[in-house]
N, C-alpha and C. Protein backbone atom coordinates (compact mmCIF):
# COMPACT_ATOMS: atom_id res chain seq x y z
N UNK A 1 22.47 14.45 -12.05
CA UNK A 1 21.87 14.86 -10.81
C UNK A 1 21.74 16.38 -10.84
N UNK A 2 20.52 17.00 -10.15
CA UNK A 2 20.09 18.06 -10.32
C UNK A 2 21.51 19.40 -9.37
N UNK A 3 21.31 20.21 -9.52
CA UNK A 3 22.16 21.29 -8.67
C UNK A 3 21.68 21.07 -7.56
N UNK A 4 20.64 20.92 -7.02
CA UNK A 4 19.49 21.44 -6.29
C UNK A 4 20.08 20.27 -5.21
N UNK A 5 20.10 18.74 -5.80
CA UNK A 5 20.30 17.65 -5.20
C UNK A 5 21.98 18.02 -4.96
N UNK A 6 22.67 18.32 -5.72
CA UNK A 6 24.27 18.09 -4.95
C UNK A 6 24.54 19.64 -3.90
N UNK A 7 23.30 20.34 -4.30
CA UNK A 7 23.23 21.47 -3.14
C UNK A 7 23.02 20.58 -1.45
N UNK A 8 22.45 19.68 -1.44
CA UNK A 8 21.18 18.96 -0.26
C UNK A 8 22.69 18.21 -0.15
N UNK A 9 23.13 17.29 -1.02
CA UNK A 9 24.31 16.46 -0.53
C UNK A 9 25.46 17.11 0.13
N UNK A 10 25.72 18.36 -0.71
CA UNK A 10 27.11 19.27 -0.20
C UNK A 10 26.54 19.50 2.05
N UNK A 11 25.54 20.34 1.70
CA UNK A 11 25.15 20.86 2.67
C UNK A 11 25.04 19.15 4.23
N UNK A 12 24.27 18.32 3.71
CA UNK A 12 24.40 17.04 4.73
C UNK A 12 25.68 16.56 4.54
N UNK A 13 26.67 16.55 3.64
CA UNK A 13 28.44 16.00 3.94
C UNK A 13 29.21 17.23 4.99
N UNK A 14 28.77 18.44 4.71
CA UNK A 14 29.59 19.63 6.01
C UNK A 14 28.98 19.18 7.28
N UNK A 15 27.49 18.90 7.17
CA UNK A 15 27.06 18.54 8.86
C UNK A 15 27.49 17.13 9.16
N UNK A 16 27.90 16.29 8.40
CA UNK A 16 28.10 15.17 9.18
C UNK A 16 29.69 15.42 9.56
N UNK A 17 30.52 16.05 8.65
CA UNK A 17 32.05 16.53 8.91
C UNK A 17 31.90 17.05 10.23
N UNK A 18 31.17 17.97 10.69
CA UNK A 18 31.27 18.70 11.68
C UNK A 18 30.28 18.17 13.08
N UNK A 19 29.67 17.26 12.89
CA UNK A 19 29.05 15.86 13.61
C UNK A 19 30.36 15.13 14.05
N UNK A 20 30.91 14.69 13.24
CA UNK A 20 32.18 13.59 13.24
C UNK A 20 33.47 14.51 13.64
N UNK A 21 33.61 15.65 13.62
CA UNK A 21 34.60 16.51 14.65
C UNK A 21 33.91 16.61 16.07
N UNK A 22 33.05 16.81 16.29
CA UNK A 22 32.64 17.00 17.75
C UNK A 22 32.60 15.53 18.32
N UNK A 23 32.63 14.65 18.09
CA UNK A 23 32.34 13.17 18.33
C UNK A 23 33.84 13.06 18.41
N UNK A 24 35.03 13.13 17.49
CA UNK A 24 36.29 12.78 17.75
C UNK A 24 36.67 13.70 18.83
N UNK A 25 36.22 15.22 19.13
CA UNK A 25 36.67 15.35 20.06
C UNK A 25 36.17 15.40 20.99
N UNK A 26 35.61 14.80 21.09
CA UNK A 26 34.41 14.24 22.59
C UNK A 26 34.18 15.46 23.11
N UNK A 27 33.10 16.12 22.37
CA UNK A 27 33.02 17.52 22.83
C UNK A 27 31.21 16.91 23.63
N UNK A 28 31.10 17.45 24.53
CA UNK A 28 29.86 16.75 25.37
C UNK A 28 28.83 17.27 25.32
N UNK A 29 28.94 18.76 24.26
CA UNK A 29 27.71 19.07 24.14
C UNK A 29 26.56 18.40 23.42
N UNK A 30 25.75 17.42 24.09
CA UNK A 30 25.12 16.86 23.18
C UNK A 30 23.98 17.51 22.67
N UNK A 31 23.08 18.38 22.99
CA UNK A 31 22.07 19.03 22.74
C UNK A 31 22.79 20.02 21.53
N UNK A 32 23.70 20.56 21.25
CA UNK A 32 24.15 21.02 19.53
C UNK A 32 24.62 19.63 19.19
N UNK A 33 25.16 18.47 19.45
CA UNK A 33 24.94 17.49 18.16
C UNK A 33 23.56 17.01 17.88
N UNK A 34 22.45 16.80 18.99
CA UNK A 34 21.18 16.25 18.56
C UNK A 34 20.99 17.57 17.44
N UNK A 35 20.78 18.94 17.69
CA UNK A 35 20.58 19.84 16.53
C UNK A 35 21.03 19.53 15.36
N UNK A 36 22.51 19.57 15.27
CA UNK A 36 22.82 19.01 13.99
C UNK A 36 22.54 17.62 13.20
N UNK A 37 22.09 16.81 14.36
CA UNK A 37 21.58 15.54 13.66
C UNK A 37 19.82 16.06 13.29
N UNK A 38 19.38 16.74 13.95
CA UNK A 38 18.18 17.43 13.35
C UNK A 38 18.02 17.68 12.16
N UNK A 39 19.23 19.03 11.87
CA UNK A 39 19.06 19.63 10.50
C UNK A 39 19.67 18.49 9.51
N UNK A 40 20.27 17.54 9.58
CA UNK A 40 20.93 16.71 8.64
C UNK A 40 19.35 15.69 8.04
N UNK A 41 18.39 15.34 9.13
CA UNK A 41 17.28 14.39 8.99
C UNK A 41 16.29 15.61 8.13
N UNK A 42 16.12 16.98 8.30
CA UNK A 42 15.42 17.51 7.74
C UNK A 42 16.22 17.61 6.14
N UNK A 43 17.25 18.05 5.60
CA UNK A 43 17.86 17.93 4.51
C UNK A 43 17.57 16.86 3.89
N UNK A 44 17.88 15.68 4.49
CA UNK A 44 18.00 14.44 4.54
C UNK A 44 16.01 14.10 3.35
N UNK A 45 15.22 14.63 4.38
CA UNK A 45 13.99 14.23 3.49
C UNK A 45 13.57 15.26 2.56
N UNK A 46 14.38 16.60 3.02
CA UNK A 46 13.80 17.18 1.55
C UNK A 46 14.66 17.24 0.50
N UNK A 47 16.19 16.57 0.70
CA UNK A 47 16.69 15.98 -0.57
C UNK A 47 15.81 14.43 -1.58
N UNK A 48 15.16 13.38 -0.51
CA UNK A 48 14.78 12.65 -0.37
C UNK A 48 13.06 13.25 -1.41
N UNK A 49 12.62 14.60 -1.38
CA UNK A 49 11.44 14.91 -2.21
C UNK A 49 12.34 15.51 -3.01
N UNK A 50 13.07 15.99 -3.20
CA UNK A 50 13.63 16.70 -4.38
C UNK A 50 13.81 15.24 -5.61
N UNK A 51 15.00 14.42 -5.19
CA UNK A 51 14.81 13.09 -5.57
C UNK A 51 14.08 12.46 -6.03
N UNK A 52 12.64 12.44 -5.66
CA UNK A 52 11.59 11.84 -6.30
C UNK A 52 11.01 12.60 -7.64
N UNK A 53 11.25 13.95 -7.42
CA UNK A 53 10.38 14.93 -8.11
C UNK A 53 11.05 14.81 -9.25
N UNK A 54 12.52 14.73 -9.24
CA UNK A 54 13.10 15.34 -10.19
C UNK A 54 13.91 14.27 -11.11
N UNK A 55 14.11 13.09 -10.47
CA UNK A 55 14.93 11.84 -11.23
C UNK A 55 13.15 10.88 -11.46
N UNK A 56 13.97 9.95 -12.28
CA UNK A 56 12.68 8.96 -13.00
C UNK A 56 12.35 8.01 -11.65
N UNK A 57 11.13 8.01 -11.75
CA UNK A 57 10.52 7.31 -10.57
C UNK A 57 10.80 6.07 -10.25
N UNK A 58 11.79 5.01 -11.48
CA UNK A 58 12.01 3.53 -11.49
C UNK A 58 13.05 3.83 -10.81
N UNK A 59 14.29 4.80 -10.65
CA UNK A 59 15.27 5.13 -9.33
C UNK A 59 14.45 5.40 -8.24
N UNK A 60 15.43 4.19 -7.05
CA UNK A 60 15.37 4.38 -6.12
C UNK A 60 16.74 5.37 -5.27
N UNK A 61 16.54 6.40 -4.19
CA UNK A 61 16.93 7.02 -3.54
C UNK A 61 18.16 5.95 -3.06
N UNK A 62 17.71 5.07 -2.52
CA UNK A 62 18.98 4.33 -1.82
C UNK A 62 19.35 3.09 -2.87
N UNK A 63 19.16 3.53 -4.14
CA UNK A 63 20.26 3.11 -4.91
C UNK A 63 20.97 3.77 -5.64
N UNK A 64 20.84 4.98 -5.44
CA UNK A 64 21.75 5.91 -5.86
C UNK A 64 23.04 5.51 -4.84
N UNK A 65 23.79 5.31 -5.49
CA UNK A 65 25.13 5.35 -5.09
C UNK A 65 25.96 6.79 -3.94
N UNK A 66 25.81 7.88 -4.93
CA UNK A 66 26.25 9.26 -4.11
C UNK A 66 25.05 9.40 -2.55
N UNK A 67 23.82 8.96 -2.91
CA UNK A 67 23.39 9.34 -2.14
C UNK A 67 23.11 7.78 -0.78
N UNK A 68 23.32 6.68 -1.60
CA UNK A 68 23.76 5.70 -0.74
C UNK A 68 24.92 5.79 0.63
N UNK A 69 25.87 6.95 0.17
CA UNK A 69 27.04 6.71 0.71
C UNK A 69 26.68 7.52 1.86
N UNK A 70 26.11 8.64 1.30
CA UNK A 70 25.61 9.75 1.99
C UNK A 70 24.52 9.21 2.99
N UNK A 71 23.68 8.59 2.98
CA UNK A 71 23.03 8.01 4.06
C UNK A 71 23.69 7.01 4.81
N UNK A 72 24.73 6.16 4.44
CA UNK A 72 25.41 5.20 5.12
C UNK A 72 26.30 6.09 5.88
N UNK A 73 26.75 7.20 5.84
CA UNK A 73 27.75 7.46 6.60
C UNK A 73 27.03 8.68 8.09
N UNK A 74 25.18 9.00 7.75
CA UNK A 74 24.78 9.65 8.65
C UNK A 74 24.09 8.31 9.51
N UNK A 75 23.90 7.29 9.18
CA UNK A 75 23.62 6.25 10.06
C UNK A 75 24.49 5.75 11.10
N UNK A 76 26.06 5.88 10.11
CA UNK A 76 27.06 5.70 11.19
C UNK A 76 27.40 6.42 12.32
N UNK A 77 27.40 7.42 11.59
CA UNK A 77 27.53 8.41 12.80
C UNK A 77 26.54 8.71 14.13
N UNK A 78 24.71 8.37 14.20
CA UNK A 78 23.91 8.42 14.67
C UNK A 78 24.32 7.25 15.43
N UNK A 79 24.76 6.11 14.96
CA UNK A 79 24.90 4.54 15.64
C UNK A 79 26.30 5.52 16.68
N UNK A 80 26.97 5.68 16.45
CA UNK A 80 28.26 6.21 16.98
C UNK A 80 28.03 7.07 18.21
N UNK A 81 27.06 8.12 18.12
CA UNK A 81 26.83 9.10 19.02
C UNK A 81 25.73 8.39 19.49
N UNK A 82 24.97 7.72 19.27
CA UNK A 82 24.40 6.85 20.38
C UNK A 82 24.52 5.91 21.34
N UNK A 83 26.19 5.25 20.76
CA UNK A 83 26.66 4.66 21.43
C UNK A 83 27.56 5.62 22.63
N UNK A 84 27.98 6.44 22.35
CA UNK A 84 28.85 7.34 23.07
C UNK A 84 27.88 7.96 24.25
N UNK A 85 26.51 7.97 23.63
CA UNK A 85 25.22 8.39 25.10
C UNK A 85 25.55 7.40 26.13
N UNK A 86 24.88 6.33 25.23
CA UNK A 86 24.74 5.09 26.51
C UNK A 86 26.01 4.25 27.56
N UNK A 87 26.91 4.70 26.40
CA UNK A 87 28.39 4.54 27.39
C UNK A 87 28.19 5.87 28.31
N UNK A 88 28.00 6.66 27.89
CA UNK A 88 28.63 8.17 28.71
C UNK A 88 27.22 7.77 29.82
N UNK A 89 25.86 6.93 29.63
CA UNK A 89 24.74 6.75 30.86
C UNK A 89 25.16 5.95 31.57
N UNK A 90 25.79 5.05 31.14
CA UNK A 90 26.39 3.79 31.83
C UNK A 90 27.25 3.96 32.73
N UNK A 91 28.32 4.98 32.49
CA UNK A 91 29.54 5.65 33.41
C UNK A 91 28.29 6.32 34.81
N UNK A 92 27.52 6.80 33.86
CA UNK A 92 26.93 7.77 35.12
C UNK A 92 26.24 7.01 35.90
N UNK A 93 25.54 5.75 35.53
CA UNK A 93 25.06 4.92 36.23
C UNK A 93 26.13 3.91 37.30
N UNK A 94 26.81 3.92 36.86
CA UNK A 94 28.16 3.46 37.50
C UNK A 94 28.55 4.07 38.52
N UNK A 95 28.95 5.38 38.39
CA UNK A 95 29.10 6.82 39.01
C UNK A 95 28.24 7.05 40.31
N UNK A 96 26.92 6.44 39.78
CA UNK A 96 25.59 7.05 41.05
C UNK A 96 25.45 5.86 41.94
N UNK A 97 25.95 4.40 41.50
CA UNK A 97 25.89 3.70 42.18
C UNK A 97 26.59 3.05 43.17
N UNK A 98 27.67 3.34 42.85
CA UNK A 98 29.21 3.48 42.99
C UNK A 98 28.84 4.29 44.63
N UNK A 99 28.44 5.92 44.40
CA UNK A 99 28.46 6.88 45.40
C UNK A 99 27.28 6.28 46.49
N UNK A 100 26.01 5.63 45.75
CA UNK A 100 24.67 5.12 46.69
C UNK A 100 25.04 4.08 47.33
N UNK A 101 25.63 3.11 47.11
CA UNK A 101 25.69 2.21 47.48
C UNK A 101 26.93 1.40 46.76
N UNK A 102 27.58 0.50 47.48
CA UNK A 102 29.36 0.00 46.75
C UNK A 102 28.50 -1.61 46.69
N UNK A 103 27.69 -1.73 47.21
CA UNK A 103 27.12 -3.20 46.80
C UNK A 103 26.43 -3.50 45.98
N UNK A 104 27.11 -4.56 44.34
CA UNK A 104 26.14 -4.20 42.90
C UNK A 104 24.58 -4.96 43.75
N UNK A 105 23.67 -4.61 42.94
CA UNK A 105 22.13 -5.12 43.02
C UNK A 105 21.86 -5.99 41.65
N UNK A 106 21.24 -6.57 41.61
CA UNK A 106 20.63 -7.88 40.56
C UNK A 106 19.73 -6.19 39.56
N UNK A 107 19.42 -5.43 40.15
CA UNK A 107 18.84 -4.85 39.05
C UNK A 107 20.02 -4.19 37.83
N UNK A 108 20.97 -3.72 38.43
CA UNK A 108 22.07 -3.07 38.30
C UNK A 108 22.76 -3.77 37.03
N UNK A 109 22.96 -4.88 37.23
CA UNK A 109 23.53 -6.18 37.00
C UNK A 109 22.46 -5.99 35.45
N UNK A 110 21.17 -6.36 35.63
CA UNK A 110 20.43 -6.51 34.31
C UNK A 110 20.83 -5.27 33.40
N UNK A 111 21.00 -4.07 33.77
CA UNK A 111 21.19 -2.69 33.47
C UNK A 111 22.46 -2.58 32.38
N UNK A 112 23.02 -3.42 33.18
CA UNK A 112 24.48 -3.73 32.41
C UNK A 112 24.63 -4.41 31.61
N UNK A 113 23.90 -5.62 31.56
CA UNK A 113 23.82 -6.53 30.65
C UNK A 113 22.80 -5.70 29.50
N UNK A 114 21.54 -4.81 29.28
CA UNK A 114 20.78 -4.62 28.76
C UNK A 114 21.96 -3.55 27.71
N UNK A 115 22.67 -3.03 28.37
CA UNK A 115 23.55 -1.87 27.99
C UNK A 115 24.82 -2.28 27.19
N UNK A 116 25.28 -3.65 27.21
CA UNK A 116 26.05 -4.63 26.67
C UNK A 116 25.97 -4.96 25.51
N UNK A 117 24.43 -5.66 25.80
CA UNK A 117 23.66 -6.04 24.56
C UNK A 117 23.40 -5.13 23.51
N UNK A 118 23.30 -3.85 23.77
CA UNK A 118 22.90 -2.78 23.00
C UNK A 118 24.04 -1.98 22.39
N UNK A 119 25.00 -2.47 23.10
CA UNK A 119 26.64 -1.82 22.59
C UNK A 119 26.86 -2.56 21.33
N UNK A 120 26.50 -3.98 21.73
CA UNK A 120 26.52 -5.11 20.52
C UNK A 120 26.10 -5.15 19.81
N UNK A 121 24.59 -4.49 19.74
CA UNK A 121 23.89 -4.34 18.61
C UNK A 121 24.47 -3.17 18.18
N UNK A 122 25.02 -2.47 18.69
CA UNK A 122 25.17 -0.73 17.91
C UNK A 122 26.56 -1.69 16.45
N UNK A 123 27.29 -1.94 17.70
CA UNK A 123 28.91 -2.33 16.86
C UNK A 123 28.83 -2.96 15.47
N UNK A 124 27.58 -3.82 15.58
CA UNK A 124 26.99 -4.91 14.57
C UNK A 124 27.07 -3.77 13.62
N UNK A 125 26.17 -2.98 13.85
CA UNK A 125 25.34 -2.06 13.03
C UNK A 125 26.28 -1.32 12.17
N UNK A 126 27.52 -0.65 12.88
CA UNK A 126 28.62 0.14 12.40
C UNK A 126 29.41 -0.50 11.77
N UNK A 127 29.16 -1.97 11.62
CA UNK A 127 30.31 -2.72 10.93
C UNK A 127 29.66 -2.79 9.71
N UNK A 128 28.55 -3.35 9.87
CA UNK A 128 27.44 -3.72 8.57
C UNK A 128 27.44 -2.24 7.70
N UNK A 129 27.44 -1.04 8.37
CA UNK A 129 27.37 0.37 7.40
C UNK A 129 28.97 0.34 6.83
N UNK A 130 29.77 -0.04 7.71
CA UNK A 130 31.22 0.58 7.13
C UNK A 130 31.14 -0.60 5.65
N UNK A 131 31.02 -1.87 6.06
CA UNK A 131 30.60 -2.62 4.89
C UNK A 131 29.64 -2.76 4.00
N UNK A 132 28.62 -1.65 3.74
CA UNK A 132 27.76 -1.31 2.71
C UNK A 132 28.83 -0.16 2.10
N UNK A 133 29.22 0.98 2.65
CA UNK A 133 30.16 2.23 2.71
C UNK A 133 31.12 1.55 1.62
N UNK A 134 31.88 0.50 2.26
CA UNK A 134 32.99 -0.09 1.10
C UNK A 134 32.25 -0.87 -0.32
N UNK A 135 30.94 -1.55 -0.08
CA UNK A 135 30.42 -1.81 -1.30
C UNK A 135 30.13 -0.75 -2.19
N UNK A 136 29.62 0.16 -1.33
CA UNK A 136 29.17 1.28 -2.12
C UNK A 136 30.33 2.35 -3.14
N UNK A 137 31.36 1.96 -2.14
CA UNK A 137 32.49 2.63 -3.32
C UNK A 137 33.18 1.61 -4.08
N UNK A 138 32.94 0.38 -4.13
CA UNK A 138 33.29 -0.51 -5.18
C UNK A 138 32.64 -0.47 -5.77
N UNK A 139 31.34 -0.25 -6.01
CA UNK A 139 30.20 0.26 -6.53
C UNK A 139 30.54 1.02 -7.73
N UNK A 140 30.81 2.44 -7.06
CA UNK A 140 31.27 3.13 -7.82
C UNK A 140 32.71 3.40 -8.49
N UNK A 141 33.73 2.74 -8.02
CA UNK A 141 34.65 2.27 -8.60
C UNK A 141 34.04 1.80 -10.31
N UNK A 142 33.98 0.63 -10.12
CA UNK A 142 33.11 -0.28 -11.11
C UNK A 142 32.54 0.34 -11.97
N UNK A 143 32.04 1.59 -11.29
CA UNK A 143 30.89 2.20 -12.38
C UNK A 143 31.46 3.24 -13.56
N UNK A 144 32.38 3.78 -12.51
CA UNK A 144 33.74 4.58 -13.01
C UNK A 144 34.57 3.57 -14.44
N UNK A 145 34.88 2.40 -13.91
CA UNK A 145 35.51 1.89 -14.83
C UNK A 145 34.74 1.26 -16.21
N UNK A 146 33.62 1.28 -15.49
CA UNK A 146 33.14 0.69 -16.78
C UNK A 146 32.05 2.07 -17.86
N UNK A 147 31.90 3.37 -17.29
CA UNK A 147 31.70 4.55 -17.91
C UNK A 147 33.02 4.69 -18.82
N UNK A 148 34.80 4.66 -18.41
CA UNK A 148 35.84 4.78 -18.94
C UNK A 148 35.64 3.71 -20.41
N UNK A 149 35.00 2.37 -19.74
CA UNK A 149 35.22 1.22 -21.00
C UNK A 149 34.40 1.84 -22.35
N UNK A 150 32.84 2.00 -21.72
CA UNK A 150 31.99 2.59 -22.71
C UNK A 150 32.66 3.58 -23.45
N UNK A 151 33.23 4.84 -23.07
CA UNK A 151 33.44 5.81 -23.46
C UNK A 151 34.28 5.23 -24.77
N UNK A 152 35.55 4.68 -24.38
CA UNK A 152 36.00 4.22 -25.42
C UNK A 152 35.86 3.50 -26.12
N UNK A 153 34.97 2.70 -26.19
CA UNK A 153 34.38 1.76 -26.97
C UNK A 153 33.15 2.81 -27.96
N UNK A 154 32.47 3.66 -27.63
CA UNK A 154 31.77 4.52 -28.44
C UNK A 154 32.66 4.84 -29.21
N UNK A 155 33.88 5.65 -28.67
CA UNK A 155 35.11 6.74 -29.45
C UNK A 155 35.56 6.01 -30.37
N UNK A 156 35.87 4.13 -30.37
CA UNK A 156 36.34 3.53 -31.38
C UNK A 156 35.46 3.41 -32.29
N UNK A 157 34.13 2.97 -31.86
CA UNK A 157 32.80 2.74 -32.99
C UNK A 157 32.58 4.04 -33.67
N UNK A 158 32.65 5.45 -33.17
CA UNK A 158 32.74 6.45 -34.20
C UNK A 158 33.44 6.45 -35.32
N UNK A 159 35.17 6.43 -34.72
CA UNK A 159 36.34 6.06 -35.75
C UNK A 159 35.51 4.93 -36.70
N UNK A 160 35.12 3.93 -36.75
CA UNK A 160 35.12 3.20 -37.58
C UNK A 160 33.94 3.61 -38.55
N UNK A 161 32.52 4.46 -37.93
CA UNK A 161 31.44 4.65 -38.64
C UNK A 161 32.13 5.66 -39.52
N UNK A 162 32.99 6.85 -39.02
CA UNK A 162 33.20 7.54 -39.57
C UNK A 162 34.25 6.82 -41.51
N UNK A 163 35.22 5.93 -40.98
CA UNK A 163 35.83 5.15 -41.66
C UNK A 163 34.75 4.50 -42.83
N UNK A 164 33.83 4.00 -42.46
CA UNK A 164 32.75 3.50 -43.31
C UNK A 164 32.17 4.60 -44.24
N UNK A 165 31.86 5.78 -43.96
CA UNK A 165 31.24 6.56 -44.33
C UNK A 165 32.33 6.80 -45.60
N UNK A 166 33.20 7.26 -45.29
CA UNK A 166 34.33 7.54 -46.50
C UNK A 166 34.76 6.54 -47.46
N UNK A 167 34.48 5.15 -47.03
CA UNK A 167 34.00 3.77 -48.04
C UNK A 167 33.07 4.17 -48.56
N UNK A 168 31.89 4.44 -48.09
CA UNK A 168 30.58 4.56 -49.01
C UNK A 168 31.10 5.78 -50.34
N UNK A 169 31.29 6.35 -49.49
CA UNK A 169 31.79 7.69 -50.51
C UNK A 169 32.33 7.51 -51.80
N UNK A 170 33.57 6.43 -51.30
CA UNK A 170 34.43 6.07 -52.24
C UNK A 170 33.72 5.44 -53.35
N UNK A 171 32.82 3.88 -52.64
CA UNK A 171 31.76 3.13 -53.45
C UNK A 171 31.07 4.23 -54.20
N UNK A 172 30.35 4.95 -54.00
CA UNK A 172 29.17 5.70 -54.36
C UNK A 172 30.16 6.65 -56.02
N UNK A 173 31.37 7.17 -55.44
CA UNK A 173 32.62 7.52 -56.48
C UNK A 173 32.40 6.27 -57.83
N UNK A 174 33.10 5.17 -56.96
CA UNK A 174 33.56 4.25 -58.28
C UNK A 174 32.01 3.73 -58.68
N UNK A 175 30.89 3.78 -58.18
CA UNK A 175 29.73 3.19 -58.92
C UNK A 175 28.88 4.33 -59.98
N UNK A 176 29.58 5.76 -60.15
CA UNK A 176 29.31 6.57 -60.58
C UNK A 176 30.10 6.26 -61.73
N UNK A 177 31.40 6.16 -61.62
CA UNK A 177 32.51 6.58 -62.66
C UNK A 177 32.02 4.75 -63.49
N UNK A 178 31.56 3.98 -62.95
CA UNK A 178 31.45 2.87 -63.74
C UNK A 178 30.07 2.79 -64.56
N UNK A 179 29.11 3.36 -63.98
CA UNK A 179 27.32 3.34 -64.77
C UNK A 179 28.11 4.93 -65.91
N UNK A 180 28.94 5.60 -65.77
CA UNK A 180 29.27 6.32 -67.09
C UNK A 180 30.18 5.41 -67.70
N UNK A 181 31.01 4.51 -67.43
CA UNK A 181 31.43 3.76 -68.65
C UNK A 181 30.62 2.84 -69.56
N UNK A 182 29.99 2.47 -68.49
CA UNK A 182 28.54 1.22 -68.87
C UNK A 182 28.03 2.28 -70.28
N UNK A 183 27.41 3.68 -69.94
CA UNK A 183 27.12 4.12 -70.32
C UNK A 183 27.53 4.70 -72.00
N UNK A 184 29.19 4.73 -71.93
CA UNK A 184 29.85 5.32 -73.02
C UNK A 184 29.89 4.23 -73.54
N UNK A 185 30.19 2.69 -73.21
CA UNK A 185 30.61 1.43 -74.00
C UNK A 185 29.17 1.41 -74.90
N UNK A 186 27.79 1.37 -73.56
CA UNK A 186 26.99 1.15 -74.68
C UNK A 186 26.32 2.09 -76.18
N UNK A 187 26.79 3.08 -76.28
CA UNK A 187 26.43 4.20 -77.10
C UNK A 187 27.12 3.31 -78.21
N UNK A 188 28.90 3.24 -77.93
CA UNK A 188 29.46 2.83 -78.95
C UNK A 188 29.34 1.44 -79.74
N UNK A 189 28.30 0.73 -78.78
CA UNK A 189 27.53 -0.67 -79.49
C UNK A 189 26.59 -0.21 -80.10
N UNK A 190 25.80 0.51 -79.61
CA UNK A 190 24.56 0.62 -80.33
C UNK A 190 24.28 1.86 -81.07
């Protein structure tokens, strides 16, 4: 992978770190997290052209592994702080209705249910990423272990080419020292 690309990855892993601190500490400024989810989507696609330009075109972006993880974990976080909106609208809708009027309304009622449903879909969503997230590092686990297998399996096949080579040597020795005996026997026949 290029510099250029683990420049784009370094730079979107500090903004989502610092995405995922303001979110743990329920800091409410949401207009600097939408920013930072800004600059992470702009990185995000011009790592996404760097990627194309620069690795073989039969890779795909979201099968890259490093950069798999790296998009699974800014999805989570977007699912996360979106959920934390619509809870934090829901309170307020709660809040305003609560103060307007103490008697729920059938619209109110749908509001809640629509807001339910959508919590459900978020949760779905965050489960399904945390479980791509864990494939994705078994993934690379795997890939790890089996780069370790290769490695040594080359390192032994050297040892042995190398081993061969010093057979030939040897052969190439004794088929020398024998076409001069061939050689001296037959003088002394003929």
């Amino acid at each position: 992978m290029s510099y250029i690309l683990n420049s784009y990855i370094e730079e979107i892993n500090e903004t989502l770190s610092s995405i995922e601190n303001k979110l743990k500490n329920n800091n409410n400024n949401k207009e600097e997290i939408k920013k930072l989810f800004q600059d992470v989507e702009n990185d995000i696609s011009l790592m996404k052209l760097e990627y194309s330009n620069n690795i073989n075109n039969k890779n795909n972006i979201n099968n890259d592994p490093i950069c798999k993880v790296v998009l699974s974990r800014y999805d989570q976080l977007k699912l996360q702080f979106n959920k934390s909106q619509l809870i934090s609208n829901d309170n307020n809708n709660n809040n305003n209705n609560n103060n307007n009027n103490n008697n729920k309304s059938p619209n109110f009622n749908s509001s809640t249910n629509e807001t339910r449903e959508k919590l459900l879909n978020l949760n779905r969503m965050v489960e399904n990423n945390t479980k791509m997230i864990q494939l994705a590092r078994q993934e690379i686990s795997s890939m790890t272990n089996l780069a370790t297998d290769i490695t040594t399996t080359l390192h032994s096949q050297t040892e042995q080419m190398k081993n061969m080579d010093k057979k030939f040597d040897s052969i190439d020795s004794n088929i020398d020292k024998s076409n001069k005996t061939v050689d001296k026997m037959s003088k002394r026949w003929f």
